[in-house]
PDB file of N, CA and C in Angstrom:
ATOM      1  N   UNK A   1     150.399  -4.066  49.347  1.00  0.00           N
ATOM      2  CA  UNK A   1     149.753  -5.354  49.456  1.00  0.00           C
ATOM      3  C   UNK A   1     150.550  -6.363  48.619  1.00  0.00           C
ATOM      4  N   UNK A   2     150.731  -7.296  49.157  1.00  0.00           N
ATOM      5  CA  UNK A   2     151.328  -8.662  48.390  1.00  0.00           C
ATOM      6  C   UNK A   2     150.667  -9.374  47.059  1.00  0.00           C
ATOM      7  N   UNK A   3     151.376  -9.437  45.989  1.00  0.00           N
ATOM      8  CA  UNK A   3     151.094 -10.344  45.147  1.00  0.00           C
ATOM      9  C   UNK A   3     150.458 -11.774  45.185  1.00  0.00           C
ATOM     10  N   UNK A   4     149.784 -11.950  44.722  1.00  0.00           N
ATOM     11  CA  UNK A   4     148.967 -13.129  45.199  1.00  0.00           C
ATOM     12  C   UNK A   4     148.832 -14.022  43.547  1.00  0.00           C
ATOM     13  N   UNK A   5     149.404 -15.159  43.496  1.00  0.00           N
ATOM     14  CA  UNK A   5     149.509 -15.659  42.520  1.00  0.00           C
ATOM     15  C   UNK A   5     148.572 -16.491  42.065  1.00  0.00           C
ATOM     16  N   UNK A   6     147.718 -16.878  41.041  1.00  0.00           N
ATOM     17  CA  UNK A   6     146.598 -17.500  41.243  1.00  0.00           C
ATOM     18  C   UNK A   6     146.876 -18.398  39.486  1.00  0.00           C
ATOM     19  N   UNK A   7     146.396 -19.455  39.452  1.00  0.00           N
ATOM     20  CA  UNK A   7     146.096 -20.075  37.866  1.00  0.00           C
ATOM     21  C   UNK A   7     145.227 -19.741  37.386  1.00  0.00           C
ATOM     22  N   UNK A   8     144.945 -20.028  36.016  1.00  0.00           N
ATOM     23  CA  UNK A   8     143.942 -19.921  35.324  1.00  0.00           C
ATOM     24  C   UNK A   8     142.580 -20.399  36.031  1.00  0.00           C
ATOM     25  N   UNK A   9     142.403 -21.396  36.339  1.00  0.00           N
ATOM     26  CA  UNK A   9     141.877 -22.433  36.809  1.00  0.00           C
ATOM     27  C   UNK A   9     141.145 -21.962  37.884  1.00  0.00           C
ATOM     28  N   UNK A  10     142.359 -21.108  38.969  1.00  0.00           N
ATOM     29  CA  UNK A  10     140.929 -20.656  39.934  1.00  0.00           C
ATOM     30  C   UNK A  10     140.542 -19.270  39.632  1.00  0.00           C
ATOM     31  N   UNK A  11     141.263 -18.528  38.865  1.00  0.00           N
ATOM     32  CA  UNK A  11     140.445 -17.266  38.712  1.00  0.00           C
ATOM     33  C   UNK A  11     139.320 -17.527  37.824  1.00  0.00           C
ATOM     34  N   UNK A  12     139.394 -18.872  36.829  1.00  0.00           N
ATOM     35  CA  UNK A  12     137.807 -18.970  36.331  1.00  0.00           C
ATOM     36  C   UNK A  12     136.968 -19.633  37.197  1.00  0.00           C
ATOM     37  N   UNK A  13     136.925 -20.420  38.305  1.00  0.00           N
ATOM     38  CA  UNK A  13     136.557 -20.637  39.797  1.00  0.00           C
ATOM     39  C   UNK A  13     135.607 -19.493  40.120  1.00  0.00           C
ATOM     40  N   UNK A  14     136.797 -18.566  40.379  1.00  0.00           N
ATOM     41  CA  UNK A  14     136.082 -17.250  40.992  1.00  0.00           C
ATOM     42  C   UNK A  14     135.139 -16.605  40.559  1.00  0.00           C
ATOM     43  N   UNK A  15     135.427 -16.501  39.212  1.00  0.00           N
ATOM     44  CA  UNK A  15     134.557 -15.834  37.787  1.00  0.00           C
ATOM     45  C   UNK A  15     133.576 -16.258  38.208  1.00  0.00           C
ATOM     46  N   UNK A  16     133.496 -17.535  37.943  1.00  0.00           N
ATOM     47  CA  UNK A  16     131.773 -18.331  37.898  1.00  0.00           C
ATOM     48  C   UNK A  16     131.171 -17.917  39.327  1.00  0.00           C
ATOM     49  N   UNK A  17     132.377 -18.634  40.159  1.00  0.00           N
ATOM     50  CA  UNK A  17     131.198 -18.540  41.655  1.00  0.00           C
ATOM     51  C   UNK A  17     130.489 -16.893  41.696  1.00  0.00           C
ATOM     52  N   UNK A  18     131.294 -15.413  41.354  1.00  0.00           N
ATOM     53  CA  UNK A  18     130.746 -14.800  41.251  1.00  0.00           C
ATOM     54  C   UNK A  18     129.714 -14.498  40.390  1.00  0.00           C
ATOM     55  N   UNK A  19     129.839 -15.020  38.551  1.00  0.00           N
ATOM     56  CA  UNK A  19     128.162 -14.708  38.075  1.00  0.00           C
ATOM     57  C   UNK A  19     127.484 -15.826  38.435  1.00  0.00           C
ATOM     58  N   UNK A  20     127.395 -16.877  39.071  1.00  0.00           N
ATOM     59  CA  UNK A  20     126.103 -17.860  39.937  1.00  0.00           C
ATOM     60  C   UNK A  20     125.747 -17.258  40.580  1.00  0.00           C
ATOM     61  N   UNK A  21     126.706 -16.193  41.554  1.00  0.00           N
ATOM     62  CA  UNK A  21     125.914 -15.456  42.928  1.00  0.00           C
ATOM     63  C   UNK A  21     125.983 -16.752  44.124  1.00  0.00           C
ATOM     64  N   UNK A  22     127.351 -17.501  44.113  1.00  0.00           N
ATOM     65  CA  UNK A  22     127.981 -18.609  44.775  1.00  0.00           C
ATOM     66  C   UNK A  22     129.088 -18.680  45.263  1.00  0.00           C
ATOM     67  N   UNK A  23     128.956 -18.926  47.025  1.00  0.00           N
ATOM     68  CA  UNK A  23     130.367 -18.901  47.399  1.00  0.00           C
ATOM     69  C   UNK A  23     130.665 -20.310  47.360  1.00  0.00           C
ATOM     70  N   UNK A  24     131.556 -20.540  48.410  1.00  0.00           N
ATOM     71  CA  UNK A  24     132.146 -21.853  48.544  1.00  0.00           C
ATOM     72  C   UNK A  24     131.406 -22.632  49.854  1.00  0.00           C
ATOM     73  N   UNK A  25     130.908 -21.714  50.622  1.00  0.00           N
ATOM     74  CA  UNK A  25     129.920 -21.998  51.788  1.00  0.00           C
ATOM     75  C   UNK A  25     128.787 -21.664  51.335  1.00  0.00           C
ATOM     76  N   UNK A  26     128.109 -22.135  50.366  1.00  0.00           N
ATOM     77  CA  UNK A  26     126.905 -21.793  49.847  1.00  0.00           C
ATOM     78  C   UNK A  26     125.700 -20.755  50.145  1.00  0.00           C
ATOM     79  N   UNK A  27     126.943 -19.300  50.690  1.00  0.00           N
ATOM     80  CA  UNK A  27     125.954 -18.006  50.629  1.00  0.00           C
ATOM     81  C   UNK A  27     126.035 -17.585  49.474  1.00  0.00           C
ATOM     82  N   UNK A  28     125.238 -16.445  49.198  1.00  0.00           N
ATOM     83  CA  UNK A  28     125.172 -15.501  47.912  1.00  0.00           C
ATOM     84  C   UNK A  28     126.467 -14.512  47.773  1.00  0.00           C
ATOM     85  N   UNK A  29     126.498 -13.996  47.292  1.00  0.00           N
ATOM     86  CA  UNK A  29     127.639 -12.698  46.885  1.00  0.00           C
ATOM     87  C   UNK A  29     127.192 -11.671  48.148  1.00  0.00           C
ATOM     88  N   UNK A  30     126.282 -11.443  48.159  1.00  0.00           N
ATOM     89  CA  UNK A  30     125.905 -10.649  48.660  1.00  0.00           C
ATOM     90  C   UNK A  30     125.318 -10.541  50.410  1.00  0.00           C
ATOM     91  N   UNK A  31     125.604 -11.917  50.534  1.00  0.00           N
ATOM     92  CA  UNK A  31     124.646 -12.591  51.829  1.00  0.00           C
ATOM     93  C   UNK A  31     125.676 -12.707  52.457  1.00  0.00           C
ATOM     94  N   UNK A  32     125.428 -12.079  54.086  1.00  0.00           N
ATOM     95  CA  UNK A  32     126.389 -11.290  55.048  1.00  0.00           C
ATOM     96  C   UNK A  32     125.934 -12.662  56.070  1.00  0.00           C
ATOM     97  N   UNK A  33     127.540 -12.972  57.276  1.00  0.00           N
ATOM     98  CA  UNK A  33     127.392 -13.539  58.328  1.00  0.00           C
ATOM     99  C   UNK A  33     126.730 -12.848  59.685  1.00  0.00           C
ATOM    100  N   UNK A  34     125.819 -13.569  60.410  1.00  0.00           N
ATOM    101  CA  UNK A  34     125.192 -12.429  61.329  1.00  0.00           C
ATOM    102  C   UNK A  34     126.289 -12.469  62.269  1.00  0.00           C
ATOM    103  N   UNK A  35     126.283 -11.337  63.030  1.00  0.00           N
ATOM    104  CA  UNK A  35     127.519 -10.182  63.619  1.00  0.00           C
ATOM    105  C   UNK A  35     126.671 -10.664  64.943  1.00  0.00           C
ATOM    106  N   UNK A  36     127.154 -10.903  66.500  1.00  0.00           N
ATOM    107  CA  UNK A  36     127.404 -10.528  67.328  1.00  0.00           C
ATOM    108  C   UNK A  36     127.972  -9.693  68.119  1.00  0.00           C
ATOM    109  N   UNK A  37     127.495  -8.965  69.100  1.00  0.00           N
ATOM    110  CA  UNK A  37     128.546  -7.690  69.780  1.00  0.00           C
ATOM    111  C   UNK A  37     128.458  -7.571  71.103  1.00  0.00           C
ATOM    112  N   UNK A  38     129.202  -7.715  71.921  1.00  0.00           N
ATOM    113  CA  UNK A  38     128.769  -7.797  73.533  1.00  0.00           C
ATOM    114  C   UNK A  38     129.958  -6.468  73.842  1.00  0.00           C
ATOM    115  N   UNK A  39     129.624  -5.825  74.607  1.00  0.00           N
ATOM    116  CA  UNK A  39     130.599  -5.290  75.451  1.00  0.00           C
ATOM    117  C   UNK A  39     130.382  -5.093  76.849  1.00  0.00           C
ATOM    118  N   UNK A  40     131.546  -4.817  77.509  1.00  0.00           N
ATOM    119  CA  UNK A  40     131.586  -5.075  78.762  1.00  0.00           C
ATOM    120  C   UNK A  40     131.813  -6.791  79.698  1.00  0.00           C
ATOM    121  N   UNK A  41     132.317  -7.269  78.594  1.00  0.00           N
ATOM    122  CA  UNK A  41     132.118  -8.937  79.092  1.00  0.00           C
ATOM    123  C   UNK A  41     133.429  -9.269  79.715  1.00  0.00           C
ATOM    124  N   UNK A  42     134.374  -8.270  80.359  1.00  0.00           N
ATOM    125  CA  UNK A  42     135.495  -8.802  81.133  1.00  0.00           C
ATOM    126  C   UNK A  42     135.635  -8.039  82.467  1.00  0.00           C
ATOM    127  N   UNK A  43     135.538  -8.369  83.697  1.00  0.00           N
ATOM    128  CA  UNK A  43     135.105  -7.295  84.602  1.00  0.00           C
ATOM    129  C   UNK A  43     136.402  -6.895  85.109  1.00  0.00           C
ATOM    130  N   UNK A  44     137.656  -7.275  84.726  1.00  0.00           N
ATOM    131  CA  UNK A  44     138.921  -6.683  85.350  1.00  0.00           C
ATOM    132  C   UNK A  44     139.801  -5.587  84.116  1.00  0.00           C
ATOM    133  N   UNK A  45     138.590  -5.263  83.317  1.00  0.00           N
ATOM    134  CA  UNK A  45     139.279  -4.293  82.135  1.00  0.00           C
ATOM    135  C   UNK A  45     138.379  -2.604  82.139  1.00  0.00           C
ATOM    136  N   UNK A  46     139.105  -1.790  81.282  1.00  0.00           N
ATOM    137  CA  UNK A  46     138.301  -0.586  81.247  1.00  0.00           C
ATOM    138  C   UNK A  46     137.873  -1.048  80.611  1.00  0.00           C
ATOM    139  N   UNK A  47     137.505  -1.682  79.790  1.00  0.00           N
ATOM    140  CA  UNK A  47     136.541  -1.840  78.535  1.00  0.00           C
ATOM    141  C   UNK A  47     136.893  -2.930  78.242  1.00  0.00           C
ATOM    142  N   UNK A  48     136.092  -3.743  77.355  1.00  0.00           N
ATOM    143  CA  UNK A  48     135.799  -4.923  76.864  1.00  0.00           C
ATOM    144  C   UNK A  48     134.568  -4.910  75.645  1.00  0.00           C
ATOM    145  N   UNK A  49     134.895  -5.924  74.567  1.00  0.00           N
ATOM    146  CA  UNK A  49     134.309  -6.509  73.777  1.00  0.00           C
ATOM    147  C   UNK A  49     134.349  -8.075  73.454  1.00  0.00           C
ATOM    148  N   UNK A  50     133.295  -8.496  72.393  1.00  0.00           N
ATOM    149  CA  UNK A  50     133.382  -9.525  72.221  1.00  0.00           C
ATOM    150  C   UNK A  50     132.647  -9.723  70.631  1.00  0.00           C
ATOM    151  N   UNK A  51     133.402 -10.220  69.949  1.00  0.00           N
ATOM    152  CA  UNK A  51     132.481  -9.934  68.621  1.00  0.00           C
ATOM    153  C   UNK A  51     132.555 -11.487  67.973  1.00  0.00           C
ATOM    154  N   UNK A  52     131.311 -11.751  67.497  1.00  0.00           N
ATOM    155  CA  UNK A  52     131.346 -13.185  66.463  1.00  0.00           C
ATOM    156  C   UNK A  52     130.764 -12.855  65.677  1.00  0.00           C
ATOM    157  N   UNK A  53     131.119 -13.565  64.407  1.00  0.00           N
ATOM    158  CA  UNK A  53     131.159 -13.576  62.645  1.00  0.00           C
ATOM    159  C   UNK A  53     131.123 -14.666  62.643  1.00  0.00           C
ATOM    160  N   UNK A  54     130.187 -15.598  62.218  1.00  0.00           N
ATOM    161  CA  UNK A  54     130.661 -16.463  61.590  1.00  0.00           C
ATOM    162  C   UNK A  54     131.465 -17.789  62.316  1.00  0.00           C
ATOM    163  N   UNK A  55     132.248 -18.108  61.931  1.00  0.00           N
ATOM    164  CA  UNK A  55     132.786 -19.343  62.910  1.00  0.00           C
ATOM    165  C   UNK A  55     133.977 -18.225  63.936  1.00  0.00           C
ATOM    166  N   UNK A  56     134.225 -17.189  63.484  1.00  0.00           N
ATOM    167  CA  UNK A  56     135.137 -16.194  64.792  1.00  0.00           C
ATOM    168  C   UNK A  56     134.438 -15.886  65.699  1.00  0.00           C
ATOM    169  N   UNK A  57     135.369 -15.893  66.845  1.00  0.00           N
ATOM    170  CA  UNK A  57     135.079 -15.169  68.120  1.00  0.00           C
ATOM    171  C   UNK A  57     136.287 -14.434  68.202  1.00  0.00           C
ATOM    172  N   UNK A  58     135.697 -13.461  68.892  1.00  0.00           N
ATOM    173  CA  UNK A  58     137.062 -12.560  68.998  1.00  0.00           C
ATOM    174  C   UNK A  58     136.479 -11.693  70.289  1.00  0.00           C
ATOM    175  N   UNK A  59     137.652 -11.351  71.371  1.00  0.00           N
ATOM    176  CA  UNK A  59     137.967 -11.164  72.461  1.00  0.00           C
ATOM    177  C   UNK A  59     139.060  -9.844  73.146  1.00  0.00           C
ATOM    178  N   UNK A  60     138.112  -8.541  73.400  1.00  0.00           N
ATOM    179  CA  UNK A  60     139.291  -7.700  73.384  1.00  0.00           C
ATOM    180  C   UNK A  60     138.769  -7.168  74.675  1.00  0.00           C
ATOM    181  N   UNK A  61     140.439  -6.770  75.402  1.00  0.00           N
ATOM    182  CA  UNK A  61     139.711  -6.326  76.794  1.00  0.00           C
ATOM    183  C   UNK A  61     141.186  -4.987  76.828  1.00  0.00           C
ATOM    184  N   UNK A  62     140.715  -3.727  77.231  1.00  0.00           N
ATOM    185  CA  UNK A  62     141.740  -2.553  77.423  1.00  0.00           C
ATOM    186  C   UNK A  62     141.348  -2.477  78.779  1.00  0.00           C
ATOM    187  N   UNK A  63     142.884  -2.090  79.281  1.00  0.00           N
ATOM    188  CA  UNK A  63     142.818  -1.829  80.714  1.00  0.00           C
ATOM    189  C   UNK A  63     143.780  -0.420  80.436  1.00  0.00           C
ATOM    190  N   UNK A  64     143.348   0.434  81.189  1.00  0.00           N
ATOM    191  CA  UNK A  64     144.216   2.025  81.158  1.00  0.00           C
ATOM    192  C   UNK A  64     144.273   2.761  82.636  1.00  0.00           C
ATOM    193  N   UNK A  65     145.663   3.034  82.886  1.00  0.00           N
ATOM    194  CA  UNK A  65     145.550   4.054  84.339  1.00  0.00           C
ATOM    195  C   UNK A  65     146.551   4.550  83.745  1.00  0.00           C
ATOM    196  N   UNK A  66     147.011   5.440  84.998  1.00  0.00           N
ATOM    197  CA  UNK A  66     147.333   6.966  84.722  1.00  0.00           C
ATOM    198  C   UNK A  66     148.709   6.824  85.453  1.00  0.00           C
ATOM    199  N   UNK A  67     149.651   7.003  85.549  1.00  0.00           N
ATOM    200  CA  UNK A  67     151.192   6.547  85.528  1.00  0.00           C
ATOM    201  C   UNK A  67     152.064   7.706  85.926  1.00  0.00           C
ATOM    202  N   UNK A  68     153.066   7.726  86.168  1.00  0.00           N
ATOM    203  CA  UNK A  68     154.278   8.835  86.245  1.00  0.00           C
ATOM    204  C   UNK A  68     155.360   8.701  85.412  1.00  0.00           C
ATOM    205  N   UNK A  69     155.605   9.699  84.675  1.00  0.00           N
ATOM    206  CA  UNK A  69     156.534   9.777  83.709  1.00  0.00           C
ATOM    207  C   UNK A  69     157.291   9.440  83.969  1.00  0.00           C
ATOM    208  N   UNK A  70     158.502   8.385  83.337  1.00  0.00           N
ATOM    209  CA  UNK A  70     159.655   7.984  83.671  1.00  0.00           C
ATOM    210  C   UNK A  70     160.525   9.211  83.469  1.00  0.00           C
ATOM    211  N   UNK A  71     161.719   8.872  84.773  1.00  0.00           N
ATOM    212  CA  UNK A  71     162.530  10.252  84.994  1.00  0.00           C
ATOM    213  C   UNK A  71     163.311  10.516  83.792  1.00  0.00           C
ATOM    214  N   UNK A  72     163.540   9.840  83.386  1.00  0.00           N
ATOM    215  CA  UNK A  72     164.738  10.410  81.920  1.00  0.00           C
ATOM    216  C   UNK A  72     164.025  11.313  80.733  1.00  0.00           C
ATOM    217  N   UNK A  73     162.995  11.464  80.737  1.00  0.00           N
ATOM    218  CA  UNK A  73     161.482  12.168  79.836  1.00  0.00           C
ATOM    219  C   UNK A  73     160.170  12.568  80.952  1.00  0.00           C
ATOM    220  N   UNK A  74     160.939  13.746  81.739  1.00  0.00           N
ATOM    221  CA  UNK A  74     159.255  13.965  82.907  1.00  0.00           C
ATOM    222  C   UNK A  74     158.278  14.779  81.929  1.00  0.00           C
ATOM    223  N   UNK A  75     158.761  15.272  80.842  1.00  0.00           N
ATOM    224  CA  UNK A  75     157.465  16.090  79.951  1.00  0.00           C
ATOM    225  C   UNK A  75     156.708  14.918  78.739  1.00  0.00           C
ATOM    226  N   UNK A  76     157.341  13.666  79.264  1.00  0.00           N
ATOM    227  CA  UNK A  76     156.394  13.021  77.922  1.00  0.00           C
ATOM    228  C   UNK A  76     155.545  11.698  78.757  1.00  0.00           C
ATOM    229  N   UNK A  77     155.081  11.267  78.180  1.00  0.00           N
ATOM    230  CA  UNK A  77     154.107  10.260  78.987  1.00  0.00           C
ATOM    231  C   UNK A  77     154.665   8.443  78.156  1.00  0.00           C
ATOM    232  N   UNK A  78     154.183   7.940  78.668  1.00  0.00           N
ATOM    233  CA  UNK A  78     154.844   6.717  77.461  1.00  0.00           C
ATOM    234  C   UNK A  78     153.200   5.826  77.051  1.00  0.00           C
ATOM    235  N   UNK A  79     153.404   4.554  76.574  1.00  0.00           N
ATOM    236  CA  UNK A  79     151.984   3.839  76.187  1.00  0.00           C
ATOM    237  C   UNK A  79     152.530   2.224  76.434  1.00  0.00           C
ATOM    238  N   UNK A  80     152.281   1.570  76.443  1.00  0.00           N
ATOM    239  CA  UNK A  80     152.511   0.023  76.692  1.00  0.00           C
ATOM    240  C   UNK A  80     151.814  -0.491  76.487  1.00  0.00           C
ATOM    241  N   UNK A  81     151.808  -1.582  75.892  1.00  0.00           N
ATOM    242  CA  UNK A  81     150.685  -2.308  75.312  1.00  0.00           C
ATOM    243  C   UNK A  81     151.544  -4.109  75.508  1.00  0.00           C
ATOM    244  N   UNK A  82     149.906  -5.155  75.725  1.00  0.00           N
ATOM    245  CA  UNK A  82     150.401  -5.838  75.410  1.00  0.00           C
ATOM    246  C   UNK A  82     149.755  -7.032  74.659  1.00  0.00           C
ATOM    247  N   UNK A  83     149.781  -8.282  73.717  1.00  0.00           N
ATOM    248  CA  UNK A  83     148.945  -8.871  72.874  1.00  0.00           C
ATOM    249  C   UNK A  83     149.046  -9.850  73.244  1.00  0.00           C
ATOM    250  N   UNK A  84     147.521 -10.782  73.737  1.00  0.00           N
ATOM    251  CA  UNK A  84     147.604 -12.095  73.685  1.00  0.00           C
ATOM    252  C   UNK A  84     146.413 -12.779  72.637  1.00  0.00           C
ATOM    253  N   UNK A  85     146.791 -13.727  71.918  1.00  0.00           N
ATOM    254  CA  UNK A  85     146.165 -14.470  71.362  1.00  0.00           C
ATOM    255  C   UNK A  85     145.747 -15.909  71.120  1.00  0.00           C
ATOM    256  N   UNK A  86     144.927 -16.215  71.258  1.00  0.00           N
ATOM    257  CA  UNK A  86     144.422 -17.618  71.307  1.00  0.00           C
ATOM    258  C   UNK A  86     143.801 -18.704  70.380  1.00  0.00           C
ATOM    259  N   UNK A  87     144.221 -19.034  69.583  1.00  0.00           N
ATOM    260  CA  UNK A  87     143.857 -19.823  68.517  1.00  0.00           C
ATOM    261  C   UNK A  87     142.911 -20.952  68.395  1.00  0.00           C
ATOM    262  N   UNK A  88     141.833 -21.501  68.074  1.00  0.00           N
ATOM    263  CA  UNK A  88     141.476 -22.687  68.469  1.00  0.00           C
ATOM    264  C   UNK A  88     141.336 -23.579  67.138  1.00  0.00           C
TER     265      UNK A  88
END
């Protein structure tokens, strides 16, 4: 994990907001964003989800079939994948 450099200044920030029991979006320490969960919400995938947190949405859809080994490797199978993402 990366070094993360911080001042004095906000690690006593942090200090406090944690003994107030204060974030910066005025939940508690302890006070969770409610979770959404859908699945099945893409009808051209094997599977699909959809999950929100908070101000995220997030969007995952797997599609899988069954293939023929490329000739240069007929005893191994391969995987392909591919990532799109959308920012708003």
């Amino acid at each position: 994990m990366a070094a993360v450099a911080l001042s004095e200044a906000e690690k006593l920030y942090i200090v406090h907001g944690i003994q107030e029991d204060l974030r910066v979006d005025g939940r508690g320490c302890e006070d969770y964003r409610c979770a959404e969960v859908e699945t099945d919400v893409v009808s051209n995938t094997s599977g699909s989800a959809r999950v929100k947190l908070g101000h995220t949405d997030i969007l995952v859809g797997v599609k899988a079939e069954m293939g023929t080994p490329k000739l240069e490797k007929p005893d191994e199978g391969y995987l392909e994948f591919f990532v799109d993402w959308l920012v708003y």
